[in-house]
PDB file of N, CA and C in Angstrom:
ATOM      1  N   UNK A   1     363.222 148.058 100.213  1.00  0.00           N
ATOM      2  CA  UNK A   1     364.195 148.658 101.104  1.00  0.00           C
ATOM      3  C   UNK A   1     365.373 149.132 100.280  1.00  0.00           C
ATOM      4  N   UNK A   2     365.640 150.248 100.602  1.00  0.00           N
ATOM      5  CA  UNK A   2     366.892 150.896  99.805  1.00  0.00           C
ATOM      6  C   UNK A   2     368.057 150.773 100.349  1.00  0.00           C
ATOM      7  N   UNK A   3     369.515 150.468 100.108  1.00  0.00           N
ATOM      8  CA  UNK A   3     370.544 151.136 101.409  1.00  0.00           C
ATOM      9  C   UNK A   3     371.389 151.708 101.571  1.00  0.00           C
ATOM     10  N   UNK A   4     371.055 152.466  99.777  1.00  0.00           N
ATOM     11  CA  UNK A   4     371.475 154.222  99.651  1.00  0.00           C
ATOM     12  C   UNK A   4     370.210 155.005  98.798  1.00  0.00           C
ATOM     13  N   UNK A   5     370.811 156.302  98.871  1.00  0.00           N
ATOM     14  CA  UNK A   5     370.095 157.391  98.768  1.00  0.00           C
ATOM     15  C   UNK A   5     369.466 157.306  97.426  1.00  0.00           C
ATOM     16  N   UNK A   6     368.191 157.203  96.657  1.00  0.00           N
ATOM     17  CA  UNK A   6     367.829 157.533  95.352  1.00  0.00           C
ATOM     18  C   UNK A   6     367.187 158.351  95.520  1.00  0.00           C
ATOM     19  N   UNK A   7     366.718 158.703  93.997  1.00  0.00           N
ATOM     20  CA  UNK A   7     365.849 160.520  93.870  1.00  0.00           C
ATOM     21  C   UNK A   7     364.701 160.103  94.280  1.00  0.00           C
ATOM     22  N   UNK A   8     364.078 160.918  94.954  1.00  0.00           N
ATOM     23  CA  UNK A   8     362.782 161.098  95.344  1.00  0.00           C
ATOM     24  C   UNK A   8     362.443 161.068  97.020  1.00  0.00           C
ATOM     25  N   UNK A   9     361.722 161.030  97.672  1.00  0.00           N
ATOM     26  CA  UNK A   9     361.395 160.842  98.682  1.00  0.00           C
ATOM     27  C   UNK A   9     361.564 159.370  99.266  1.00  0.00           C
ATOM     28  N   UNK A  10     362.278 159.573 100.314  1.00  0.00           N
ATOM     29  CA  UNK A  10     362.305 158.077 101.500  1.00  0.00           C
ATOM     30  C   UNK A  10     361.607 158.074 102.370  1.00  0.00           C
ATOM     31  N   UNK A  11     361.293 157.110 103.434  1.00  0.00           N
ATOM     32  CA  UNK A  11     360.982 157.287 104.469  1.00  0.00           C
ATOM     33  C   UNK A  11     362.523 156.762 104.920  1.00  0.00           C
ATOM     34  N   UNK A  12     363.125 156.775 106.115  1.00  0.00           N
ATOM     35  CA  UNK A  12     364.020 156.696 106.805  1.00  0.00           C
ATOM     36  C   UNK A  12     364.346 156.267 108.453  1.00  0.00           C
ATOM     37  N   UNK A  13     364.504 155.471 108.486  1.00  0.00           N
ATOM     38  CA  UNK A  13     364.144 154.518 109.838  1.00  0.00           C
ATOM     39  C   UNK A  13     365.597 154.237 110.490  1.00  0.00           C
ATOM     40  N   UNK A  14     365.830 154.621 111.628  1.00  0.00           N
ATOM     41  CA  UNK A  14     366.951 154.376 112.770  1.00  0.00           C
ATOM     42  C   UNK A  14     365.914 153.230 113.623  1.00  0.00           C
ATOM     43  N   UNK A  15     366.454 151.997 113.317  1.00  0.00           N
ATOM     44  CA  UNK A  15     365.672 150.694 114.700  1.00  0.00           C
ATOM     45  C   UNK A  15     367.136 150.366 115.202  1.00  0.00           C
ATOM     46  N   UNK A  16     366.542 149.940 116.378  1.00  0.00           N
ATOM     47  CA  UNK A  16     367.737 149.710 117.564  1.00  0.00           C
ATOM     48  C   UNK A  16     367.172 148.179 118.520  1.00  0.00           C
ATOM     49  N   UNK A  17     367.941 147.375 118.121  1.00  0.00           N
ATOM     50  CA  UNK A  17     367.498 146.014 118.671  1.00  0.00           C
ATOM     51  C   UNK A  17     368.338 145.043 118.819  1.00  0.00           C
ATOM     52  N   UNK A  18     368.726 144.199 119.965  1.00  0.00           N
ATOM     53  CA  UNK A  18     369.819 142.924 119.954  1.00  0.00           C
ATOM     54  C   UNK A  18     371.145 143.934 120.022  1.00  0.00           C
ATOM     55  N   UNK A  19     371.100 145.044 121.108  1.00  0.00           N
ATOM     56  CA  UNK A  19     372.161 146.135 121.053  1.00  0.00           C
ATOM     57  C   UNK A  19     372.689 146.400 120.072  1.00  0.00           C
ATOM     58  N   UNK A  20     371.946 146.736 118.793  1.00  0.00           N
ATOM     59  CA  UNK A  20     372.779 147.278 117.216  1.00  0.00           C
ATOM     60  C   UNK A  20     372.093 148.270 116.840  1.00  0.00           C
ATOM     61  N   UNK A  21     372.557 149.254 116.327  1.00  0.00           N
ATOM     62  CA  UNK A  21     371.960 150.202 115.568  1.00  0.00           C
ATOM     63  C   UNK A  21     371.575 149.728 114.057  1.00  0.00           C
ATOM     64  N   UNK A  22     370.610 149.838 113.443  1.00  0.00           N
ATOM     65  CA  UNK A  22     370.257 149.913 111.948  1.00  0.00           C
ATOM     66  C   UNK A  22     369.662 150.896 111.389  1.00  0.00           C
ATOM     67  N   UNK A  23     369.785 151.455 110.011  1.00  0.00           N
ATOM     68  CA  UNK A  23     369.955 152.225 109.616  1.00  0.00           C
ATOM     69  C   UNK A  23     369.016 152.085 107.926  1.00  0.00           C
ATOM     70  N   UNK A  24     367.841 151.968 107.655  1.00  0.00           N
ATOM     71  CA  UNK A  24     367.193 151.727 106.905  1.00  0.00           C
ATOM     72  C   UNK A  24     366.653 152.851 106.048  1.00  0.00           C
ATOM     73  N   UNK A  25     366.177 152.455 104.305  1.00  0.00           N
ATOM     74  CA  UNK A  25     365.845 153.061 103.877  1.00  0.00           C
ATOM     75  C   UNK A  25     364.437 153.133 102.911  1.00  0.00           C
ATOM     76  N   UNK A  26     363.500 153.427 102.868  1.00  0.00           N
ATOM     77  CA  UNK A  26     362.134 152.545 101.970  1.00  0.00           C
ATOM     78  C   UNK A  26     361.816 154.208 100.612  1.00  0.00           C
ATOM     79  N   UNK A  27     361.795 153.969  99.639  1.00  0.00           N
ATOM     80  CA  UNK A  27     361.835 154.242  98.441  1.00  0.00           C
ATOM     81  C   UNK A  27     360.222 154.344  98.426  1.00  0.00           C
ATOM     82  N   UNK A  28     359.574 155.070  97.666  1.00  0.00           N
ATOM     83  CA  UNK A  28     358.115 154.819  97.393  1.00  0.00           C
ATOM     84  C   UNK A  28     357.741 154.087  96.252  1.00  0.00           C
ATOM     85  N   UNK A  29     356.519 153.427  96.423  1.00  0.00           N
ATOM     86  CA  UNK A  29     356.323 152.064  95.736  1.00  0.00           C
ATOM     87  C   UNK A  29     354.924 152.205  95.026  1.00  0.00           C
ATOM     88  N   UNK A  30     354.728 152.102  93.785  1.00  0.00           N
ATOM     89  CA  UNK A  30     353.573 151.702  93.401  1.00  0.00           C
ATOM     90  C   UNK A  30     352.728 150.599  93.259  1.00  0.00           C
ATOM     91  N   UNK A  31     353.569 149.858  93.783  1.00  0.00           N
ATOM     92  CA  UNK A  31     353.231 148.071  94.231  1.00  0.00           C
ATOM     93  C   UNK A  31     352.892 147.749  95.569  1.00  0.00           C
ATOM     94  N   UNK A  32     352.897 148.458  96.521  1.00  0.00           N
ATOM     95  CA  UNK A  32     352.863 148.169  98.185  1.00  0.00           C
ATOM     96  C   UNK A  32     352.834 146.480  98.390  1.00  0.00           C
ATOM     97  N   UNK A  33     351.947 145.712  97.636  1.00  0.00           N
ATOM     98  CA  UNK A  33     351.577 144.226  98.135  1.00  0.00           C
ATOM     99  C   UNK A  33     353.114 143.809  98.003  1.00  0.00           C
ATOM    100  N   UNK A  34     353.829 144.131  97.681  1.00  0.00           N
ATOM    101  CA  UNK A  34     355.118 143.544  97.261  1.00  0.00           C
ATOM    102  C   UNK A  34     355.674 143.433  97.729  1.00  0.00           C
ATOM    103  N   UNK A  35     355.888 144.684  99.144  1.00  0.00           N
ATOM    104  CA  UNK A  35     356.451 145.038 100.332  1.00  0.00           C
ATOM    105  C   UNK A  35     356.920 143.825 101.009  1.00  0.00           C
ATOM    106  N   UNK A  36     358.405 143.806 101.069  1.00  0.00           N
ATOM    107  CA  UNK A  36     358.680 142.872 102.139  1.00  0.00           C
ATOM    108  C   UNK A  36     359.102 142.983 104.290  1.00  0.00           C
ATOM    109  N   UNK A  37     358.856 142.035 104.737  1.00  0.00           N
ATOM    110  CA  UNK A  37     359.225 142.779 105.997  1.00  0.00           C
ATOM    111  C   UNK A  37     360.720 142.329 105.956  1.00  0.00           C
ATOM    112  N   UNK A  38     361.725 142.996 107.069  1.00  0.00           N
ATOM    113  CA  UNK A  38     362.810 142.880 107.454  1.00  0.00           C
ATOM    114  C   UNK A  38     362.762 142.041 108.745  1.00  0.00           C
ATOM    115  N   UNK A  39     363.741 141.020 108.759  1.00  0.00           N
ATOM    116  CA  UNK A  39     363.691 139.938 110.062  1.00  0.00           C
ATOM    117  C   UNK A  39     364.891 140.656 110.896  1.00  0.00           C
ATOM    118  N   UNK A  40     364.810 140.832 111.856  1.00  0.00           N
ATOM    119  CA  UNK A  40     365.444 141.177 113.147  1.00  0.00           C
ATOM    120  C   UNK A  40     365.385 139.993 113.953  1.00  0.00           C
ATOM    121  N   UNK A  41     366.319 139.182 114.155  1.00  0.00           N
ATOM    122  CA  UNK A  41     366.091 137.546 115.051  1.00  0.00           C
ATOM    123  C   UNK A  41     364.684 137.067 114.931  1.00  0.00           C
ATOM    124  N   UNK A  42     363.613 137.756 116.380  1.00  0.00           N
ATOM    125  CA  UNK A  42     362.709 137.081 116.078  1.00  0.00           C
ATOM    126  C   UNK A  42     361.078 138.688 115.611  1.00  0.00           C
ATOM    127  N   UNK A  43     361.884 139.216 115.748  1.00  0.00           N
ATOM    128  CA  UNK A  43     361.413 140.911 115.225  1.00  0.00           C
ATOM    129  C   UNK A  43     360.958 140.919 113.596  1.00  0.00           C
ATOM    130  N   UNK A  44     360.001 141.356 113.306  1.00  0.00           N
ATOM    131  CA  UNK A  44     359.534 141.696 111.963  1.00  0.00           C
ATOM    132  C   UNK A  44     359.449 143.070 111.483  1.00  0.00           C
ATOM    133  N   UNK A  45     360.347 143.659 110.842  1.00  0.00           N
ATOM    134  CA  UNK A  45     359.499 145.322 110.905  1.00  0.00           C
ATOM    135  C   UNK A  45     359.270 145.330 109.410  1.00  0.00           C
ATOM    136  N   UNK A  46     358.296 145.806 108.768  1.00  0.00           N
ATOM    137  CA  UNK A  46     357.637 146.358 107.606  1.00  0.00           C
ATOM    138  C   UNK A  46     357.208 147.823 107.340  1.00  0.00           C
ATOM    139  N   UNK A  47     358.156 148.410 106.431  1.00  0.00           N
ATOM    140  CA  UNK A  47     357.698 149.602 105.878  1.00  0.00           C
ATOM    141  C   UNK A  47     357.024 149.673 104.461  1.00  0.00           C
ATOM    142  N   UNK A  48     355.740 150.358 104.323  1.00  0.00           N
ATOM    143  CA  UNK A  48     355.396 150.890 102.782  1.00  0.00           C
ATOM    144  C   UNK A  48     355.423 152.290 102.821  1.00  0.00           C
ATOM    145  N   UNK A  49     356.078 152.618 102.064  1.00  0.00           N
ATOM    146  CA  UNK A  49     355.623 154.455 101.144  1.00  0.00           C
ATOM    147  C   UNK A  49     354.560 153.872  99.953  1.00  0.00           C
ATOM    148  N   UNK A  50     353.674 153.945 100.059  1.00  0.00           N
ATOM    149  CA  UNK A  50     352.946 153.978  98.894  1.00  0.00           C
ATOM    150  C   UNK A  50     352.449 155.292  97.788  1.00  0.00           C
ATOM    151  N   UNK A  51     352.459 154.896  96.735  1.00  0.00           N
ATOM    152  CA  UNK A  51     352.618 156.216  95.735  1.00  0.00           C
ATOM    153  C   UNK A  51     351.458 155.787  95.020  1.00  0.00           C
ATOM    154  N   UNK A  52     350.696 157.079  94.331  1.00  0.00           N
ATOM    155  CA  UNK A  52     349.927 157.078  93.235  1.00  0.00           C
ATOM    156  C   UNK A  52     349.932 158.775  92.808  1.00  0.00           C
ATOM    157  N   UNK A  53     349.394 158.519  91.288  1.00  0.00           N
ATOM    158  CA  UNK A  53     349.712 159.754  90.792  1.00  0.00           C
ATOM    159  C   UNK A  53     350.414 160.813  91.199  1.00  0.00           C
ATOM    160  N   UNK A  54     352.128 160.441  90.824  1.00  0.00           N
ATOM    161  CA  UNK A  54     353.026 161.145  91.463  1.00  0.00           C
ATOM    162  C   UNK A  54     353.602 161.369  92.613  1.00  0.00           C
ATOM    163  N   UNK A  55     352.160 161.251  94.000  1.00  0.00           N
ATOM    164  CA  UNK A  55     352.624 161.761  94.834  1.00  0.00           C
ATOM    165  C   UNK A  55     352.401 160.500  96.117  1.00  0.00           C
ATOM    166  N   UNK A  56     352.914 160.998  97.285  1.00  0.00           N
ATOM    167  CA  UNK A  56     352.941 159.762  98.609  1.00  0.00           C
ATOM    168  C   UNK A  56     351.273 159.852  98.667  1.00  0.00           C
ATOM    169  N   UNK A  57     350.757 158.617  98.460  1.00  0.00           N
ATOM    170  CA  UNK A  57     349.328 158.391  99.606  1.00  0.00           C
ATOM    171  C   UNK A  57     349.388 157.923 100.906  1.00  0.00           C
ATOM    172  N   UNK A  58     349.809 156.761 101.525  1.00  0.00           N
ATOM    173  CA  UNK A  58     350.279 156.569 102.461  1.00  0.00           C
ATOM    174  C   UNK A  58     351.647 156.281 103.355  1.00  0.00           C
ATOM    175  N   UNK A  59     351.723 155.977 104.656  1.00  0.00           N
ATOM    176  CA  UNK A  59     353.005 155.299 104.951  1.00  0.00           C
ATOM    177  C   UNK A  59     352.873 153.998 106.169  1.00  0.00           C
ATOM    178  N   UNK A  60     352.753 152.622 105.684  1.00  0.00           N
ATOM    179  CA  UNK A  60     352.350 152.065 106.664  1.00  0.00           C
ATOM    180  C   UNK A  60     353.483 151.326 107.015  1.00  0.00           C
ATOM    181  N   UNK A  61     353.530 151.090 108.648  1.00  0.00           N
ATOM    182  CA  UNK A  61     354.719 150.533 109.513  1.00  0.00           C
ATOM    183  C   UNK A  61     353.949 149.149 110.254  1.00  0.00           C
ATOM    184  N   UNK A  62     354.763 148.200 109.807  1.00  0.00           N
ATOM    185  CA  UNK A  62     353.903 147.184 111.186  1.00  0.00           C
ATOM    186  C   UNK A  62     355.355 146.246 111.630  1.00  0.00           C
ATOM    187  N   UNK A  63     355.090 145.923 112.957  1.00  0.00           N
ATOM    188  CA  UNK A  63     356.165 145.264 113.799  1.00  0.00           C
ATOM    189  C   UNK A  63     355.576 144.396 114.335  1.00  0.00           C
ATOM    190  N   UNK A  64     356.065 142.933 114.112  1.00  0.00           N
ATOM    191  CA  UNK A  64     355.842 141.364 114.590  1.00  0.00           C
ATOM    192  C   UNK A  64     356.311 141.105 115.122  1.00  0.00           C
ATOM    193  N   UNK A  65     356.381 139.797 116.146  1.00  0.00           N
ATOM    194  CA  UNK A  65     357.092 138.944 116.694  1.00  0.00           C
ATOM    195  C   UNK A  65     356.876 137.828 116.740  1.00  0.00           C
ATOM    196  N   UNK A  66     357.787 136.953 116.096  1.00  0.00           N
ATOM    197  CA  UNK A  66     357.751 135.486 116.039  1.00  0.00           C
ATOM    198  C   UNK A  66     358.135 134.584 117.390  1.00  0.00           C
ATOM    199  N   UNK A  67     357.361 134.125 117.929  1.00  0.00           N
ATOM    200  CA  UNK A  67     357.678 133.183 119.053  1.00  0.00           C
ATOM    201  C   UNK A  67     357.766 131.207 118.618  1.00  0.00           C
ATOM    202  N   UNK A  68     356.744 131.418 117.840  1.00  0.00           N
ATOM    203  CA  UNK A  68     356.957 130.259 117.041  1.00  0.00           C
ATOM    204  C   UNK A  68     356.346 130.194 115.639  1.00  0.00           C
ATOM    205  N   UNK A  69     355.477 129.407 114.834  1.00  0.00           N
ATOM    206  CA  UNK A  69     355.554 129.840 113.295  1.00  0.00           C
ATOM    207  C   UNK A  69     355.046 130.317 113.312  1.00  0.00           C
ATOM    208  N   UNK A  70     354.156 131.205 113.738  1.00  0.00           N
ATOM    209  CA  UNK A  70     353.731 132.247 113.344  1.00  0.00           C
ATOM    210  C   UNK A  70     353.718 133.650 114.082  1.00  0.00           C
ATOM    211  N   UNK A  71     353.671 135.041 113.676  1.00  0.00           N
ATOM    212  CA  UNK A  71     353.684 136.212 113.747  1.00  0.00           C
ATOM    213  C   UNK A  71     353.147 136.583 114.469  1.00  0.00           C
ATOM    214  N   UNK A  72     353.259 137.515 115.525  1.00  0.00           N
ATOM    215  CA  UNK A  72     351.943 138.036 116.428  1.00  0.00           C
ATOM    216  C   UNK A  72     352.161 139.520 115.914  1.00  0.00           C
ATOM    217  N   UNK A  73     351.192 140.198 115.717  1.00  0.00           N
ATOM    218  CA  UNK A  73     351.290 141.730 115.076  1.00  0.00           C
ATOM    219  C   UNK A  73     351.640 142.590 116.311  1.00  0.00           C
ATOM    220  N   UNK A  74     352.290 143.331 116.728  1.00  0.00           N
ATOM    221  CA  UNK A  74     352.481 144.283 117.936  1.00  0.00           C
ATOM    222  C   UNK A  74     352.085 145.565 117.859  1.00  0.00           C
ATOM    223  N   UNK A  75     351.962 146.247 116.588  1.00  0.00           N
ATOM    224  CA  UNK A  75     352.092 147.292 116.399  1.00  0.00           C
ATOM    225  C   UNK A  75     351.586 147.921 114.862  1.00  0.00           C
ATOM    226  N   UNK A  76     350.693 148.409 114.511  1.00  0.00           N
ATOM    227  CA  UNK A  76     350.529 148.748 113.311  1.00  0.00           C
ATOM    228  C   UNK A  76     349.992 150.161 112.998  1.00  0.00           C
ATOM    229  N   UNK A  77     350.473 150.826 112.028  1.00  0.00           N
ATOM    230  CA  UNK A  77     350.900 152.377 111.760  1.00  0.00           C
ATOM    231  C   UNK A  77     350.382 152.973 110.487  1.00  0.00           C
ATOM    232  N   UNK A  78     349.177 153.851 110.260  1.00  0.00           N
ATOM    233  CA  UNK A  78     349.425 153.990 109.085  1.00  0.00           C
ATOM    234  C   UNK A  78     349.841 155.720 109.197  1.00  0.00           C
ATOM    235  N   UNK A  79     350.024 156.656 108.437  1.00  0.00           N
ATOM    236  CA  UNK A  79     350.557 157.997 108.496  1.00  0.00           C
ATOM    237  C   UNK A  79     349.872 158.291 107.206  1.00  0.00           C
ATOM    238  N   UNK A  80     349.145 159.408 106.706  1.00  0.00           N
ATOM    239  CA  UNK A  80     348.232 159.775 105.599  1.00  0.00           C
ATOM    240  C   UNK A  80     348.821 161.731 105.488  1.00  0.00           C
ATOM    241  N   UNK A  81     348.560 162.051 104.136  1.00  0.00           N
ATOM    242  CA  UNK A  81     349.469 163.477 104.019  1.00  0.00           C
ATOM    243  C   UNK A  81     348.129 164.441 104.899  1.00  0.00           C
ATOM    244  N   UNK A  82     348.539 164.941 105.198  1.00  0.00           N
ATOM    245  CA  UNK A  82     349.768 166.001 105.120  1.00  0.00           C
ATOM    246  C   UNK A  82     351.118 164.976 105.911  1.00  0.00           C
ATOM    247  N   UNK A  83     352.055 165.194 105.468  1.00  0.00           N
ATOM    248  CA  UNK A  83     353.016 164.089 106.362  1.00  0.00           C
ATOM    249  C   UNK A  83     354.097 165.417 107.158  1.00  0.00           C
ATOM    250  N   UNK A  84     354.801 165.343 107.785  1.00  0.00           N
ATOM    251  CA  UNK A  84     355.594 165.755 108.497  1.00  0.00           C
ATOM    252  C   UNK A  84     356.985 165.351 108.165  1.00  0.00           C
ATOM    253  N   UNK A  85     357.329 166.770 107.883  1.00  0.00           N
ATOM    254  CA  UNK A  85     358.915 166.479 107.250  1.00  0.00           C
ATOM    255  C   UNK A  85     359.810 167.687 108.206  1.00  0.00           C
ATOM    256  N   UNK A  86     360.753 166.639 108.228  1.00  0.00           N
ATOM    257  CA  UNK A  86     362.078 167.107 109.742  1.00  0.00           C
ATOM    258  C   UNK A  86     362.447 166.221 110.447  1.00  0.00           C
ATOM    259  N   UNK A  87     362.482 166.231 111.650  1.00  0.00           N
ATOM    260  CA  UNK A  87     363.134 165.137 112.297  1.00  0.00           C
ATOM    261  C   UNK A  87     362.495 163.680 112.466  1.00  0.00           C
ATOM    262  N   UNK A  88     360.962 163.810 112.395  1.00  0.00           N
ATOM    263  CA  UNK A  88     360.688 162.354 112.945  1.00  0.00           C
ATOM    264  C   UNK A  88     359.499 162.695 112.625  1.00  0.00           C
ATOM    265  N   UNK A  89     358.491 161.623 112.101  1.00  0.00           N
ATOM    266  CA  UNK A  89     357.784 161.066 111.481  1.00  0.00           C
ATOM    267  C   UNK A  89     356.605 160.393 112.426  1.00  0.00           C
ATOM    268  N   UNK A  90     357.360 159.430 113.385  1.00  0.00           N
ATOM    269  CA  UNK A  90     357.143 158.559 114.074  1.00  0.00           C
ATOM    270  C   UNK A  90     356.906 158.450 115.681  1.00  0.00           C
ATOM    271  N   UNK A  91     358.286 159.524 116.356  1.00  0.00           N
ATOM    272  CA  UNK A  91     358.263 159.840 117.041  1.00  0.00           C
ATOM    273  C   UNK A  91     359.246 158.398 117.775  1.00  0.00           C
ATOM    274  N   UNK A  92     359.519 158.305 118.862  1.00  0.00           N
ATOM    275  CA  UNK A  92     360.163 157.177 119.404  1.00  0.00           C
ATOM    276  C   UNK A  92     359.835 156.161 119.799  1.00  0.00           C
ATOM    277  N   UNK A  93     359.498 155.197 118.758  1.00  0.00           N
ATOM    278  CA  UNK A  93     358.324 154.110 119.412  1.00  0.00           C
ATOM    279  C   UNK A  93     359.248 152.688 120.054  1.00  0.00           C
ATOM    280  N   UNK A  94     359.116 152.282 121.329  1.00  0.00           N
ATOM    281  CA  UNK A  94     359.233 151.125 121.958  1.00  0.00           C
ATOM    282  C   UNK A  94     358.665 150.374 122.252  1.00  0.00           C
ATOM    283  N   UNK A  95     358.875 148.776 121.543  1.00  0.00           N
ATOM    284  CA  UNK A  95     357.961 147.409 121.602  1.00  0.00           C
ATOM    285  C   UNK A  95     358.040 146.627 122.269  1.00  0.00           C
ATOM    286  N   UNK A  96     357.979 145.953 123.119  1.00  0.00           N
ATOM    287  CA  UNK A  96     358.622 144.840 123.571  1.00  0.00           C
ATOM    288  C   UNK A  96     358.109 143.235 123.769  1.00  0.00           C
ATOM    289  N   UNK A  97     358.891 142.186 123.677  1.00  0.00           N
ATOM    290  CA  UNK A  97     358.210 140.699 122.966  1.00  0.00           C
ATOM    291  C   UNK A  97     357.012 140.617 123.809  1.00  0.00           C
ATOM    292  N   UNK A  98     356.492 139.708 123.495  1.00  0.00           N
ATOM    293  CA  UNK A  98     355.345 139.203 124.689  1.00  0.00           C
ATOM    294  C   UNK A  98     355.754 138.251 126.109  1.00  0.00           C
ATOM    295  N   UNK A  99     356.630 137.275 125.501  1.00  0.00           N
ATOM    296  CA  UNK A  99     357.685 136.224 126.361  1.00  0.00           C
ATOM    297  C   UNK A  99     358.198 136.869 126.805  1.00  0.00           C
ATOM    298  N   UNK A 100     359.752 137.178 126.399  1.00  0.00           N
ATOM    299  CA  UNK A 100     360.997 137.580 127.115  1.00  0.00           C
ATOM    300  C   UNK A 100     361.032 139.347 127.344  1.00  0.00           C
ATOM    301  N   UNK A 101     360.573 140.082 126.881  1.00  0.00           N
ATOM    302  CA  UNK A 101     360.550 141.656 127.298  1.00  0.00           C
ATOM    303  C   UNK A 101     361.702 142.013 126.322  1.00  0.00           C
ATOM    304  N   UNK A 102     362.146 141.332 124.790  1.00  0.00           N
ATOM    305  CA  UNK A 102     363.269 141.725 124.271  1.00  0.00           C
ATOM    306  C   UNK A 102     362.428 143.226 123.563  1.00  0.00           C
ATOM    307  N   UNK A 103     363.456 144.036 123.784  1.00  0.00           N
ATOM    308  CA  UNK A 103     363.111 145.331 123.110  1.00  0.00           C
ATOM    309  C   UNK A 103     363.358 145.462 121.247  1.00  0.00           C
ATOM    310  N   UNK A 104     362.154 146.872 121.075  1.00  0.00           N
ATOM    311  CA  UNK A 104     362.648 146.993 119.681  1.00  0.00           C
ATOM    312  C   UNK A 104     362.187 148.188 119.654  1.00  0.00           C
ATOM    313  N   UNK A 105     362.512 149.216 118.961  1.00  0.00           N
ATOM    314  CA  UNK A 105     363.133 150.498 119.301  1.00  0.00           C
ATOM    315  C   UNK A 105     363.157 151.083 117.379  1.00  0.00           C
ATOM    316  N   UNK A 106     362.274 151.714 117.239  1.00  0.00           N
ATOM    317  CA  UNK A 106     362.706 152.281 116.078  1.00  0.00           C
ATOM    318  C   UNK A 106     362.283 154.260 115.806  1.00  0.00           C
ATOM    319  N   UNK A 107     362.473 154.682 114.694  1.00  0.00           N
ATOM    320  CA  UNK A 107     362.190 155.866 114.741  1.00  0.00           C
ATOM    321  C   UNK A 107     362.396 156.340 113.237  1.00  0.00           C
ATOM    322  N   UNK A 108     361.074 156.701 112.848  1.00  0.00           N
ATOM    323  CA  UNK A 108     361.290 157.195 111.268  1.00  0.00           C
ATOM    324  C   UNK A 108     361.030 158.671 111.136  1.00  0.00           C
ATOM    325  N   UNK A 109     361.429 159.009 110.071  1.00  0.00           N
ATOM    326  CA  UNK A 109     361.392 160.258 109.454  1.00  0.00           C
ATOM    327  C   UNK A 109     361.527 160.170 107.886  1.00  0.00           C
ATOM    328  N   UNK A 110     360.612 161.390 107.120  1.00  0.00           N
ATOM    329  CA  UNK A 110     361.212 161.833 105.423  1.00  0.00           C
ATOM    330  C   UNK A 110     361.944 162.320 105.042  1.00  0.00           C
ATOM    331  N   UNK A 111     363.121 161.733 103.990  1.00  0.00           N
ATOM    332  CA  UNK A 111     363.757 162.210 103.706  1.00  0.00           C
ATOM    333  C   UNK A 111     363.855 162.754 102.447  1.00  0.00           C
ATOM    334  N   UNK A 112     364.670 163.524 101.652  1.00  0.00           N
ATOM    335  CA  UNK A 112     364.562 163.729 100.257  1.00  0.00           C
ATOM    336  C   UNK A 112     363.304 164.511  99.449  1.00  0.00           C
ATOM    337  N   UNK A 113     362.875 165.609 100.850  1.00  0.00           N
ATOM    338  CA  UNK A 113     361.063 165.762 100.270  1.00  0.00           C
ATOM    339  C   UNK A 113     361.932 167.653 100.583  1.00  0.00           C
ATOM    340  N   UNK A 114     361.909 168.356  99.030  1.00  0.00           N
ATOM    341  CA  UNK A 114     362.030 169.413  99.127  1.00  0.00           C
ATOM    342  C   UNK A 114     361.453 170.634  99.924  1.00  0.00           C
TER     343      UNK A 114
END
């Protein structure tokens, strides 16, 4: 996760959860396994840009929810090129827990791709 701008291509994620805006950034990686997720209370979100020879191969998104120790997967994303560059990536995706109906709200797009 980045949480400023470096050279090359981002992916770029606006999530909205626990009434806050966040404002995320994922760098491309030639390591993907390395990938960590981001904890949102009881929210998991995980981004990879994965890279090989030079260029993006994939972009995978997955969103959890912890109710107790362990994770329930809600949502999983992969995006393969041709990719879509402009406003959104993703389009407006809304999750919500399994228990309580808490929302999670995110929306990606590329950035930094000439």
């Amino acid at each position: 996760m980045m949480n400023s701008w470096a050279s090359g291509p981002q992916l770029s994620c606006q999530v909205f959860t626990q009434g806050k805006d966040h404002h995320l950034f994922f760098s491309t990686t030639s390591q993907p396994y390395l990938g960590q997720p981001i904890d949102f209370e009881r929210f998991r979100f995980k981004a990879i840009v994965s890279k090989g020879d030079g260029q993006m191969e994939y972009i995978k998104i997955s969103v959890s929810y912890r109710s107790g120790p362990e994770a329930i997967i809600l949502q999983q994303a992969t995006y393969l090129p041709p990719f879509i560059h402009g406003n959104s990536l993703t389009g407006r995706q809304q999750l919500y827990s399994p228990d309580y109906g808490r929302e999670f709200i995110y929306d990606c797009g590329l950035a930094g791709i000439p």
